[in-house]
Protein backbone atom coordinates (compact mmCIF):
# COMPACT_ATOMS: atom_id res chain seq x y z
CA UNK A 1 14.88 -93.50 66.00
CA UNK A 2 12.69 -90.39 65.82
CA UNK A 3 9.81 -92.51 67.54
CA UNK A 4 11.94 -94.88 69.82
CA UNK A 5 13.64 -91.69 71.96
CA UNK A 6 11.64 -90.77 75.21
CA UNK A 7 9.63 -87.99 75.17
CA UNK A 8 11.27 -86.60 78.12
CA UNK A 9 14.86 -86.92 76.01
CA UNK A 10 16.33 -84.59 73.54
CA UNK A 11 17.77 -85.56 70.22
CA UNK A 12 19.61 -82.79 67.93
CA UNK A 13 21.77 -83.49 64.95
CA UNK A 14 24.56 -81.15 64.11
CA UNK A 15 26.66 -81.08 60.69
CA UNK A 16 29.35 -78.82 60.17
CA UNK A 17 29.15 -79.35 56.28
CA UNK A 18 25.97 -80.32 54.48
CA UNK A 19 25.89 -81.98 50.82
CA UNK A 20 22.77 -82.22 50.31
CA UNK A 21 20.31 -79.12 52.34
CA UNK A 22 16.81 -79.03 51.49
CA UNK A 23 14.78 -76.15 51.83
CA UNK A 24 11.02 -75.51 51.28
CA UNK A 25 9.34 -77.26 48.11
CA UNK A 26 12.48 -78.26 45.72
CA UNK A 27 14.62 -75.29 47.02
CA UNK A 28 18.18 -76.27 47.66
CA UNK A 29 20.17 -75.13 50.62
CA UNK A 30 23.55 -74.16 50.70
CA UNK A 31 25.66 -74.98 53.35
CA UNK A 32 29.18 -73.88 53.49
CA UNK A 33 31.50 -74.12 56.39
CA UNK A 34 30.19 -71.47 59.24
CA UNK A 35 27.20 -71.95 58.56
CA UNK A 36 25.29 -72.94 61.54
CA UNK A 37 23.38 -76.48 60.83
CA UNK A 38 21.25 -78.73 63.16
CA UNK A 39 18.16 -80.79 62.99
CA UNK A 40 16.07 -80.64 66.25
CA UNK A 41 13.04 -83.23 67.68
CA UNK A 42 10.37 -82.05 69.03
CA UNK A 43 7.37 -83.65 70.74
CA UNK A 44 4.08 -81.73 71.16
CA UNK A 45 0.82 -83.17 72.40
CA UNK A 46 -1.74 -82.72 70.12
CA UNK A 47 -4.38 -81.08 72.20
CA UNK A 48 -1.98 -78.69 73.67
CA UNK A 49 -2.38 -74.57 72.37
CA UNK A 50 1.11 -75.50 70.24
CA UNK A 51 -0.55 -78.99 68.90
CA UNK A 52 -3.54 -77.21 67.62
CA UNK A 53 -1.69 -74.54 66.21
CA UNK A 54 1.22 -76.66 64.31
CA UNK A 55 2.30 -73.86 62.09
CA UNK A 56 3.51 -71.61 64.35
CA UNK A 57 6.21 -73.92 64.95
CA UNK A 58 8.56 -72.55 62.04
CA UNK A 59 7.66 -68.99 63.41
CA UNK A 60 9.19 -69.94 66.98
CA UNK A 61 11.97 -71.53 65.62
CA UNK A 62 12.74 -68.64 63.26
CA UNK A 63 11.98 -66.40 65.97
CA UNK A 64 14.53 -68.58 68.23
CA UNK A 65 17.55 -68.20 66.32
CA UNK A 66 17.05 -63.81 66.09
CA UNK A 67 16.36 -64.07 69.94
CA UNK A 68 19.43 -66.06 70.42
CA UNK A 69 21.59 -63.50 69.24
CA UNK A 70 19.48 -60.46 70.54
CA UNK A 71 18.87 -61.72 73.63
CA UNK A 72 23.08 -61.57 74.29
CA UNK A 73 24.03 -57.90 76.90
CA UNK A 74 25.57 -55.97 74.01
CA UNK A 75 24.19 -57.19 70.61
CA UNK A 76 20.61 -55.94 70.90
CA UNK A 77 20.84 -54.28 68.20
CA UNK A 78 22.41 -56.28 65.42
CA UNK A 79 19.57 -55.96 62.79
CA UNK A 80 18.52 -59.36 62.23
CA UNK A 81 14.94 -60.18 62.11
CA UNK A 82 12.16 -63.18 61.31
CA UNK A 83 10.57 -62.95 57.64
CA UNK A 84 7.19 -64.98 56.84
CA UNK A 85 6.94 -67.71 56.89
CA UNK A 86 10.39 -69.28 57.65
CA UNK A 87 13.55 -67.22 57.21
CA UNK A 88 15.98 -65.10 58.83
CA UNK A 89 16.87 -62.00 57.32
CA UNK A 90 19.32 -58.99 58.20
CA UNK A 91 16.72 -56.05 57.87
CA UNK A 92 14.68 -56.56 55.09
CA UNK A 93 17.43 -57.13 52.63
CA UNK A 94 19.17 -60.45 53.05
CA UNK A 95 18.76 -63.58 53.90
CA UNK A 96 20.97 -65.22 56.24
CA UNK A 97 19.22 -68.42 57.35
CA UNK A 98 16.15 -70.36 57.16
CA UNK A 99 13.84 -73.22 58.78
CA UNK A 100 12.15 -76.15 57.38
CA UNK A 101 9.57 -78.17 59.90
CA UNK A 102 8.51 -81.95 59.28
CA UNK A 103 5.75 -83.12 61.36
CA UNK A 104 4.11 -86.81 62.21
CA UNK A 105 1.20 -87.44 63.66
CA UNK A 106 1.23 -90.50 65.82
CA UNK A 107 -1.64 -91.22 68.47
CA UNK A 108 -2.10 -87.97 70.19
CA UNK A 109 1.63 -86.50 69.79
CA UNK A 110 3.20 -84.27 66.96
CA UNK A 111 6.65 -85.72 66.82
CA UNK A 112 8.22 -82.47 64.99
CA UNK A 113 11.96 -82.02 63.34
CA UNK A 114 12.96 -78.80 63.15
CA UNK A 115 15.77 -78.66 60.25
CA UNK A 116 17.50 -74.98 60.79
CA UNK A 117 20.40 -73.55 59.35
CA UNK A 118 21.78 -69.79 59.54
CA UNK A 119 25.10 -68.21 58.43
CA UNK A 120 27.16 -67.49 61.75
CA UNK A 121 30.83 -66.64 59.68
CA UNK A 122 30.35 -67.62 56.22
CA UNK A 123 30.40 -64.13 53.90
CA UNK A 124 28.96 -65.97 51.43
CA UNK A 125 26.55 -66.92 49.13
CA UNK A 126 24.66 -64.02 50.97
CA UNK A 127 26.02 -62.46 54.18
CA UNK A 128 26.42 -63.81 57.85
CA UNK A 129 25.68 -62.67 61.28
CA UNK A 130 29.62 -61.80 62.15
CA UNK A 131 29.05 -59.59 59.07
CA UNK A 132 26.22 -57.83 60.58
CA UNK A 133 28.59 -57.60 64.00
CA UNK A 134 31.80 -56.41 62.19
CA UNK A 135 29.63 -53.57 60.32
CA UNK A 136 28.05 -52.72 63.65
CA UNK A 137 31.37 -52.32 65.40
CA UNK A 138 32.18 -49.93 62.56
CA UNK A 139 29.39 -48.31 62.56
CA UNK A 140 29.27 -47.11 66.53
CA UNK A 141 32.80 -47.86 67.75
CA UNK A 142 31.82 -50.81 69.68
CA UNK A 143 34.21 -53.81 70.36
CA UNK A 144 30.96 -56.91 69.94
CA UNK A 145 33.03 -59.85 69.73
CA UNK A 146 32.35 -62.05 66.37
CA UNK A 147 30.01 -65.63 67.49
CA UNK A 148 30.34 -68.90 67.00
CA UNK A 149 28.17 -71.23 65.47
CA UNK A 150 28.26 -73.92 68.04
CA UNK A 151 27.25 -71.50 70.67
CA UNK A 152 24.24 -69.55 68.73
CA UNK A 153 23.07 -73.52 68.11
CA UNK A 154 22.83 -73.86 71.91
CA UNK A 155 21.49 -70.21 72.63
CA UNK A 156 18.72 -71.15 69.72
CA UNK A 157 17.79 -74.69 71.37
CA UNK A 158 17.44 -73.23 75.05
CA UNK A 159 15.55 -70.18 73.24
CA UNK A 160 13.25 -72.41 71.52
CA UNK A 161 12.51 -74.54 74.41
CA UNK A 162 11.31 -71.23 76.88
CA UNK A 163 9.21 -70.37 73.85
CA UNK A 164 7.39 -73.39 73.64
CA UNK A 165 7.15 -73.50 77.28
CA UNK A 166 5.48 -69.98 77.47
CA UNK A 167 3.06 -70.70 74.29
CA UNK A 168 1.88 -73.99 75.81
CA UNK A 169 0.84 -71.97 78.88
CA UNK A 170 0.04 -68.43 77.15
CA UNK A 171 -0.87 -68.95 73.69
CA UNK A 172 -0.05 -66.92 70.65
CA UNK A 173 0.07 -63.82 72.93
CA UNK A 174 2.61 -64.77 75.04
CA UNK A 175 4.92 -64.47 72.10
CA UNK A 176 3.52 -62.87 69.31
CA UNK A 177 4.82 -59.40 70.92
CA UNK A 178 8.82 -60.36 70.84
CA UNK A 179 7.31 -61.87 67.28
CA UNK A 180 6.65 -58.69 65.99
CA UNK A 181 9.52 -56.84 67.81
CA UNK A 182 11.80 -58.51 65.23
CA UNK A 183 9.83 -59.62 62.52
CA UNK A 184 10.49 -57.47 58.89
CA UNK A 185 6.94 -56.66 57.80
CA UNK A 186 5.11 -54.18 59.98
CA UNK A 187 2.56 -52.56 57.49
CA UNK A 188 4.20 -53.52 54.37
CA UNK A 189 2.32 -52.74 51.29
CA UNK A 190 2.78 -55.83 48.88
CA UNK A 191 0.67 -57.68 46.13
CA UNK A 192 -0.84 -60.93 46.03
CA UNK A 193 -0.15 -63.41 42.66
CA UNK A 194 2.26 -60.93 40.63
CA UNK A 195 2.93 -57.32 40.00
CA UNK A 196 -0.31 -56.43 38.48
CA UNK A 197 -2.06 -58.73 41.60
CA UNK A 198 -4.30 -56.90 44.46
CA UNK A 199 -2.61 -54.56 46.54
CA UNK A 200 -3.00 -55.71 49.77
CA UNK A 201 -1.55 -54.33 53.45
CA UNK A 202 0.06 -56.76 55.83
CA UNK A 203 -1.67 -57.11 59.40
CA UNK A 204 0.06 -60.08 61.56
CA UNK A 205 -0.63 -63.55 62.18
CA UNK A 206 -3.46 -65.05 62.55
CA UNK A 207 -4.44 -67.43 65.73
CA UNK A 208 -3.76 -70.41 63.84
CA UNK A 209 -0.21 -68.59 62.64
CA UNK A 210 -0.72 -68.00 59.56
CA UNK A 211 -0.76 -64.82 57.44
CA UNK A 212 -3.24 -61.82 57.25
CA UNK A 213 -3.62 -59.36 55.08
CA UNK A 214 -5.71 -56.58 54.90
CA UNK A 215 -7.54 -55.62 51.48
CA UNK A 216 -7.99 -52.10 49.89
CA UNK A 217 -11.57 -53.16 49.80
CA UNK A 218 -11.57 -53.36 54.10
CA UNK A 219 -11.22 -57.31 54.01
CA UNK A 220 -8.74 -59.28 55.97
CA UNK A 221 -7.92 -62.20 54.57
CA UNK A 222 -5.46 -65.14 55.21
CA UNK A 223 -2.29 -65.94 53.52
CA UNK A 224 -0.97 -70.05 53.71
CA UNK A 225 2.40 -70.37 53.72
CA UNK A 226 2.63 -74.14 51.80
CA UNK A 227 0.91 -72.42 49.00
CA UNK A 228 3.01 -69.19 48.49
CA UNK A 229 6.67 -67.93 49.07
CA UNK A 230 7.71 -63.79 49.55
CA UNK A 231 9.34 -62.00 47.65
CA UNK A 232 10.89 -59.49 49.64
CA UNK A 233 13.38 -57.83 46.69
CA UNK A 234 9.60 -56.80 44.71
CA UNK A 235 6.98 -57.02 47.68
CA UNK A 236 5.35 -59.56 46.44
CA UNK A 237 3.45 -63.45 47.61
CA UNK A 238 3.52 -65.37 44.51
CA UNK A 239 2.29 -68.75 44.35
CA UNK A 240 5.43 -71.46 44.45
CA UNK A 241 7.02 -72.85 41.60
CA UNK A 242 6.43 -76.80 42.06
């Protein structure tokens, strides 16, 4: 199907209950009612600035769904933000959703599903973004009305599609600034491999979207995403677990 549908056409799959959620490497992901699940296709010419620059796919995606909500008169400032390399996170503490990107290669187009899901009014097994509004209305007497997860799946989708739009004609800097506005790791001090691993200070992304740190010996170096996984709770990028 994924390679019959005309690249002009859109095709999104929507599940109100999943069974079965995968999430990076043999992660499992849970998904409750509320949450908010859909699996998107995407077609990108290869020698566009997105097709030679694949990986920041899951970055726009992530950075689609935070948008989505922050981009709504009112709820500005609901804390939720983009973590490397694929999640979304309420501050720096919780997770609340995630993304997970297949690509194909056929000819000279990237035929892309984007497999997202995010907690819209499902407390658990973490926390969810009506949470985050409920807390906020506590917080500053404010009257933010809770979401729906149908709704935030349409905000995300129309989101995704102006960011694609303005990195095919701009490039990484057309978005890495709203990128950064949200995302959770601004200077953080971490350590590569394990708790006795190199210090190292986090930079930003690198033109190819991938990670960069900076080294207590001056160096910048780059940090691959398929090869590692944060761990926000101890500041650290440990190699995954196959």
């Amino acid at each position: 199907l994924m390679f019959e549908m005309p690249q002009e056409m859109g095709l999104i799959a929507i599940a109100a209950r999943q069974t079965e959620g995968k999430g990076r490497g043999r992660n499992a992901w849970l998904s409750p009612a509320g949450c908010a699940l859909s699996t998107l296709l995407v077609s990108i010419p290869l020698r566009s600035n997105l097709g030679q620059r694949i990986p920041f796919v899951q970055h726009l995606a992530s950075l689609a769904v935070v948008e989505a909500v922050r981009s709504i008169p009112g709820y500005q400032d609901i804390n939720l933000r983009v973590k490397w390399p694929n999640d979304i996170y309420y501050s720096d503490l919780m997770k609340l959703g995630g993304v997970l990107v297949n690509s194909t290669l056929l000819g000279e187009t990237f035929y892309i599903l984007i497999g997202c899901g995010f907690n819209v009014t499902n407390s658990n097994p973490t926390i969810c973004i009506n949470d985050l509004i409920t807390e906020y209305n506590k917080e500053y007497g404010a009257e933010l009305k809770p979401l729906r997860a149908d709704c935030l799946i349409a905000r995300t989708v129309t989101v995704l599609e102006k960011l694609i739009s303005t990195f095919q004609d701009e490039g990484p800097d057309g978005v890495l600034p709203l990128y950064y506005k949200y995302w959770a790791h601004s200077a953080q001090q971490i350590r590569l491999g394990g708790e006795e691993g190199p210090k190292v200070w986090i930079v930003g992304l690198d033109d190819s979207g991938f990670l960069q740190v900076h080294q207590e010996d001056g160096k910048v170096v780059t940090v691959h995403p398929d090869g590692n996984s944060f761990d926000m709770l101890r500041n650290l990028i440990v190699p995954k677990q196959l």
